[in-house]
C-alpha atoms as a PDB file:
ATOM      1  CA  UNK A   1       0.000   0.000   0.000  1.00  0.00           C
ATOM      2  CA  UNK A   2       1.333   3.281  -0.931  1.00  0.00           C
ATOM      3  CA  UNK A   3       1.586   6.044   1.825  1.00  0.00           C
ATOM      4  CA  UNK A   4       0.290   9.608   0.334  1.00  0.00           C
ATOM      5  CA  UNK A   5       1.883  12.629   1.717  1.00  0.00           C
ATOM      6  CA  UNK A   6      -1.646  13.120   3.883  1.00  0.00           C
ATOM      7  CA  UNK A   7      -0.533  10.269   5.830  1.00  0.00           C
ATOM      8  CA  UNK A   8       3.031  11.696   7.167  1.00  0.00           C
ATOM      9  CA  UNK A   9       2.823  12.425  10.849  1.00  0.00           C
ATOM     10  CA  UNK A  10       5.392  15.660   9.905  1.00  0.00           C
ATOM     11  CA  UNK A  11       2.561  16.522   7.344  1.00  0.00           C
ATOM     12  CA  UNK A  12      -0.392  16.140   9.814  1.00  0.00           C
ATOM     13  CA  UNK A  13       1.305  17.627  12.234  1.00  0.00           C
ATOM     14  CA  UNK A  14       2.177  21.030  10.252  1.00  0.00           C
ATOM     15  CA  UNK A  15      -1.367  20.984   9.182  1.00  0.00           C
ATOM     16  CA  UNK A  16      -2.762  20.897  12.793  1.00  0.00           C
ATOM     17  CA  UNK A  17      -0.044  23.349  13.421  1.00  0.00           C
ATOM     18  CA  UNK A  18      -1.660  25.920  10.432  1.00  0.00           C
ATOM     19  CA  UNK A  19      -4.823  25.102  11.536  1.00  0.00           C
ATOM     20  CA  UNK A  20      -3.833  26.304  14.944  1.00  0.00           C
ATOM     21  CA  UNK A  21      -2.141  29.379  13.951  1.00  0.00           C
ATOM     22  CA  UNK A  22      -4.978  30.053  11.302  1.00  0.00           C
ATOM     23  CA  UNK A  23      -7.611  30.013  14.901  1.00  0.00           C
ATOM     24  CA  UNK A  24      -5.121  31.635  17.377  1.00  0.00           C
ATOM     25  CA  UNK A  25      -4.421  34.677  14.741  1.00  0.00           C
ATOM     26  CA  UNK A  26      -8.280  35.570  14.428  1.00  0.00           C
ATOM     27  CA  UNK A  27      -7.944  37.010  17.823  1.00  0.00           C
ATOM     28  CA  UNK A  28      -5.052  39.864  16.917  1.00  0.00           C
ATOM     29  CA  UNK A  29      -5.983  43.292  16.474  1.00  0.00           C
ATOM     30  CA  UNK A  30      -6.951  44.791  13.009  1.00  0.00           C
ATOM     31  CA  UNK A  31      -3.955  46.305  12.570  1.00  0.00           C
ATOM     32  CA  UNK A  32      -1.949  43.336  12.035  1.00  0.00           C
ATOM     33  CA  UNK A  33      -4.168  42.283   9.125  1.00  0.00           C
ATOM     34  CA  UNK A  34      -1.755  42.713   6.076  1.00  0.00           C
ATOM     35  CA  UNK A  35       1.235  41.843   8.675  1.00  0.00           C
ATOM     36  CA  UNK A  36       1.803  39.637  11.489  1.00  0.00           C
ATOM     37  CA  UNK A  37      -1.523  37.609  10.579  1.00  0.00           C
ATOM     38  CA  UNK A  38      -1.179  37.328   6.653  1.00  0.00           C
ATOM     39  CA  UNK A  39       2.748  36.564   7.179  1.00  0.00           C
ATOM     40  CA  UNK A  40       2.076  33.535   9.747  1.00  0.00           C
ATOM     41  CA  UNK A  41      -0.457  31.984   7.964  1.00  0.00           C
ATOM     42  CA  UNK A  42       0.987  31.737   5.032  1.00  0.00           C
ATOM     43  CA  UNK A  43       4.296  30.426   6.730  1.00  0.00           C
ATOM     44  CA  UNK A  44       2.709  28.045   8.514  1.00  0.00           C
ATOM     45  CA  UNK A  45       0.520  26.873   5.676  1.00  0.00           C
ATOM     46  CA  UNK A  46       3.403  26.982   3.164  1.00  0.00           C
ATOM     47  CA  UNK A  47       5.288  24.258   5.525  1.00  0.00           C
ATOM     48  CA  UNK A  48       2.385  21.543   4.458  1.00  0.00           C
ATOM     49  CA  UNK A  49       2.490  22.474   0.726  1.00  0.00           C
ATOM     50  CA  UNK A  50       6.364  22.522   0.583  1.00  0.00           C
ATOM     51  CA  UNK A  51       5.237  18.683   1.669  1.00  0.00           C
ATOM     52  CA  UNK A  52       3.470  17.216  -0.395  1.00  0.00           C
ATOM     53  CA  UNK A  53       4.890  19.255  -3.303  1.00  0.00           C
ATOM     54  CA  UNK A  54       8.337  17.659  -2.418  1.00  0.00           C
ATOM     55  CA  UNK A  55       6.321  14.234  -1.650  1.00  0.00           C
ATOM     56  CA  UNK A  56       5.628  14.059  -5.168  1.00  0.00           C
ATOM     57  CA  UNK A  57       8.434  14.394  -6.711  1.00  0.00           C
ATOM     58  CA  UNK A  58      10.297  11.536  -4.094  1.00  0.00           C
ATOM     59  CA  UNK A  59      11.330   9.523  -7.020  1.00  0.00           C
ATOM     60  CA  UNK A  60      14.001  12.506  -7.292  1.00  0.00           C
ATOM     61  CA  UNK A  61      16.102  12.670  -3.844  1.00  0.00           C
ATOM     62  CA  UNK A  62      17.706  15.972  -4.660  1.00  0.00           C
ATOM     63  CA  UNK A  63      14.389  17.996  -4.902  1.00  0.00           C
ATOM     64  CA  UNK A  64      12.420  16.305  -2.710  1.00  0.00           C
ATOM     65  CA  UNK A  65      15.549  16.982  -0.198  1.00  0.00           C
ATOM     66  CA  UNK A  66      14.999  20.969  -1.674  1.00  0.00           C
ATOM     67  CA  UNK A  67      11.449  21.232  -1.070  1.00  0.00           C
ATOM     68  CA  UNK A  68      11.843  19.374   2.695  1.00  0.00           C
ATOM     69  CA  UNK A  69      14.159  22.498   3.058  1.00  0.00           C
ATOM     70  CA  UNK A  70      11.882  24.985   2.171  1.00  0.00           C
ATOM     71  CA  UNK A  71       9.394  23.521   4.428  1.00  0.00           C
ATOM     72  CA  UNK A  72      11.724  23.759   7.016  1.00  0.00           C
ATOM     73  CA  UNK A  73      12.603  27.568   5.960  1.00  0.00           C
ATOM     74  CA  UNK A  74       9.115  27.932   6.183  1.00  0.00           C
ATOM     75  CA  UNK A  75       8.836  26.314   9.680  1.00  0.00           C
ATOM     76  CA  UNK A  76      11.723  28.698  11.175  1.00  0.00           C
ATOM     77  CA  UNK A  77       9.840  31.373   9.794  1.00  0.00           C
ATOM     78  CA  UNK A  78       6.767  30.736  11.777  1.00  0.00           C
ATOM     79  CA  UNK A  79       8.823  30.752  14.770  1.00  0.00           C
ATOM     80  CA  UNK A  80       9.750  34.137  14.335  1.00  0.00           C
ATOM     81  CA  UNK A  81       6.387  35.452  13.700  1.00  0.00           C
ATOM     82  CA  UNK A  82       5.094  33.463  16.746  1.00  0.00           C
ATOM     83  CA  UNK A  83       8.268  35.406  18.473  1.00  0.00           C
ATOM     84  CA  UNK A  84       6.659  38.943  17.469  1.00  0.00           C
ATOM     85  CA  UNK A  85       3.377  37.502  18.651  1.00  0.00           C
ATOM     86  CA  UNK A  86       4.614  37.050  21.980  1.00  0.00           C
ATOM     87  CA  UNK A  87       6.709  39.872  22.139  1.00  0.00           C
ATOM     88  CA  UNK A  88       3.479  42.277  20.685  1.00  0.00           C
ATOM     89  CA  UNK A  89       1.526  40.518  23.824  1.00  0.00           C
ATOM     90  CA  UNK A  90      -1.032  39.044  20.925  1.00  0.00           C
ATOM     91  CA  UNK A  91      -0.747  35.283  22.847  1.00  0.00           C
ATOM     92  CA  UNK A  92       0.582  33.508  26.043  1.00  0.00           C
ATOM     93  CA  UNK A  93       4.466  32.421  26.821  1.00  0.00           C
ATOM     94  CA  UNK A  94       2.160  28.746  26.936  1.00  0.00           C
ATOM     95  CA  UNK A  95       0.902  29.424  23.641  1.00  0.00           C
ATOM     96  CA  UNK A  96       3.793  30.504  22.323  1.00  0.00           C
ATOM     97  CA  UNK A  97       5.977  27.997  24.062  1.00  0.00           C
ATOM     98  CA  UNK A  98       3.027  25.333  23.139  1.00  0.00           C
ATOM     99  CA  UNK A  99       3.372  26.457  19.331  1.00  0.00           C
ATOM    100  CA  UNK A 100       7.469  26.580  19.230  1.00  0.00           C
ATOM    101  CA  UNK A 101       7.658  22.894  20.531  1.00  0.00           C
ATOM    102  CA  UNK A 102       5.122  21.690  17.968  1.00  0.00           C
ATOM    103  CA  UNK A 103       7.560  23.646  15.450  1.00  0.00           C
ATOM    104  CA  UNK A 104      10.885  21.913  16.328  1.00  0.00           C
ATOM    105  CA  UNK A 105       9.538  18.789  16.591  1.00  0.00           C
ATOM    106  CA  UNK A 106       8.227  19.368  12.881  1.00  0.00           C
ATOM    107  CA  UNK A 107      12.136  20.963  11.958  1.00  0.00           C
ATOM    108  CA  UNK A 108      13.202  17.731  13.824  1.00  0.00           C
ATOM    109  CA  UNK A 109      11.184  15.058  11.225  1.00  0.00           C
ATOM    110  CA  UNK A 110      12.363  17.602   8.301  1.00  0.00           C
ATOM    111  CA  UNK A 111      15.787  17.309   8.913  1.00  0.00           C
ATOM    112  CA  UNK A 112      15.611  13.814   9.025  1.00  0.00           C
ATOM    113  CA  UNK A 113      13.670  13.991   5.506  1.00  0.00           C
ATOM    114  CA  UNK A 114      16.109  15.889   4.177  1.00  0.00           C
ATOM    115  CA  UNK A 115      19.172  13.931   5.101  1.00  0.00           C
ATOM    116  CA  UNK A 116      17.367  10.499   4.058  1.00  0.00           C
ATOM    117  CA  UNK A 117      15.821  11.211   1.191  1.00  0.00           C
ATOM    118  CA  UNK A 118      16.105   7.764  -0.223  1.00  0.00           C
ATOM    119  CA  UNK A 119      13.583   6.508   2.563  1.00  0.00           C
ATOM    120  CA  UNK A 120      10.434   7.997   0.794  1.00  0.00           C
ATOM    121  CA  UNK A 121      11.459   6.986  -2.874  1.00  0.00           C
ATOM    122  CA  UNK A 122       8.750   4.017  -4.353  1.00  0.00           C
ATOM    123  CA  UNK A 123      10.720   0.785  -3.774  1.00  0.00           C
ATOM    124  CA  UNK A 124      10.664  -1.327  -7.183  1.00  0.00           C
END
């Protein structure tokens, strides 16, 4: 049976993790609209689609290595904008502390993506 990229736990995971951000972000003030807001959620989100865009193209190590990257860019870059959030007062040191451990463990399953990219390749 084949495993689709919907069935990773590091996919799954990011998408709870966007889903997350997506709820906790509807409670930051107007202001923050075209900013803080539009810039996490698309980080956050982009980690799942840097997934299964990479997942799909498995059968070539070197991008799907690339595109585990940029999910992981995108990752670290959702830590930062949870950092402003925290530092602006718009959440909790839990929920921000909550959020950041999610994160690293999903930079944790990346990395290991990335340096064993042969794992996810169709087996002949």
């Amino acid at each position: 049976m084949k495993v689709g990229f919907r069935e990773l736990n590091v996919y799954q995971m990011a998408y709870k993790m966007a889903m997350s951000v997506f709820e906790m972000t509807k409670t930051f003030p107007g202001i923050e609209k075209y900013s803080l807001i539009d810039q996490i959620r698309r980080s956050s989100r982009s980690v799942c689609s840097n997934i299964g865009e990479g997942y799909r193209k498995r059968q070539y190590p070197t991008h799907f290595a690339s595109k585990m990257s940029d999910a992981d860019m995108e990752n670290t870059e959702t830590q930062i904008w949870l950092d402003f959030a925290l530092s602006c007062k718009y959440i909790s040191t839990e929920i921000h502390e909550r959020h950041i451990k999610t994160s690293e463990s999903i930079g944790r399953m990346l990395y290991q993506m990335i340096k064993s990219p042969q794992k996810f390749q169709d087996k002949p």
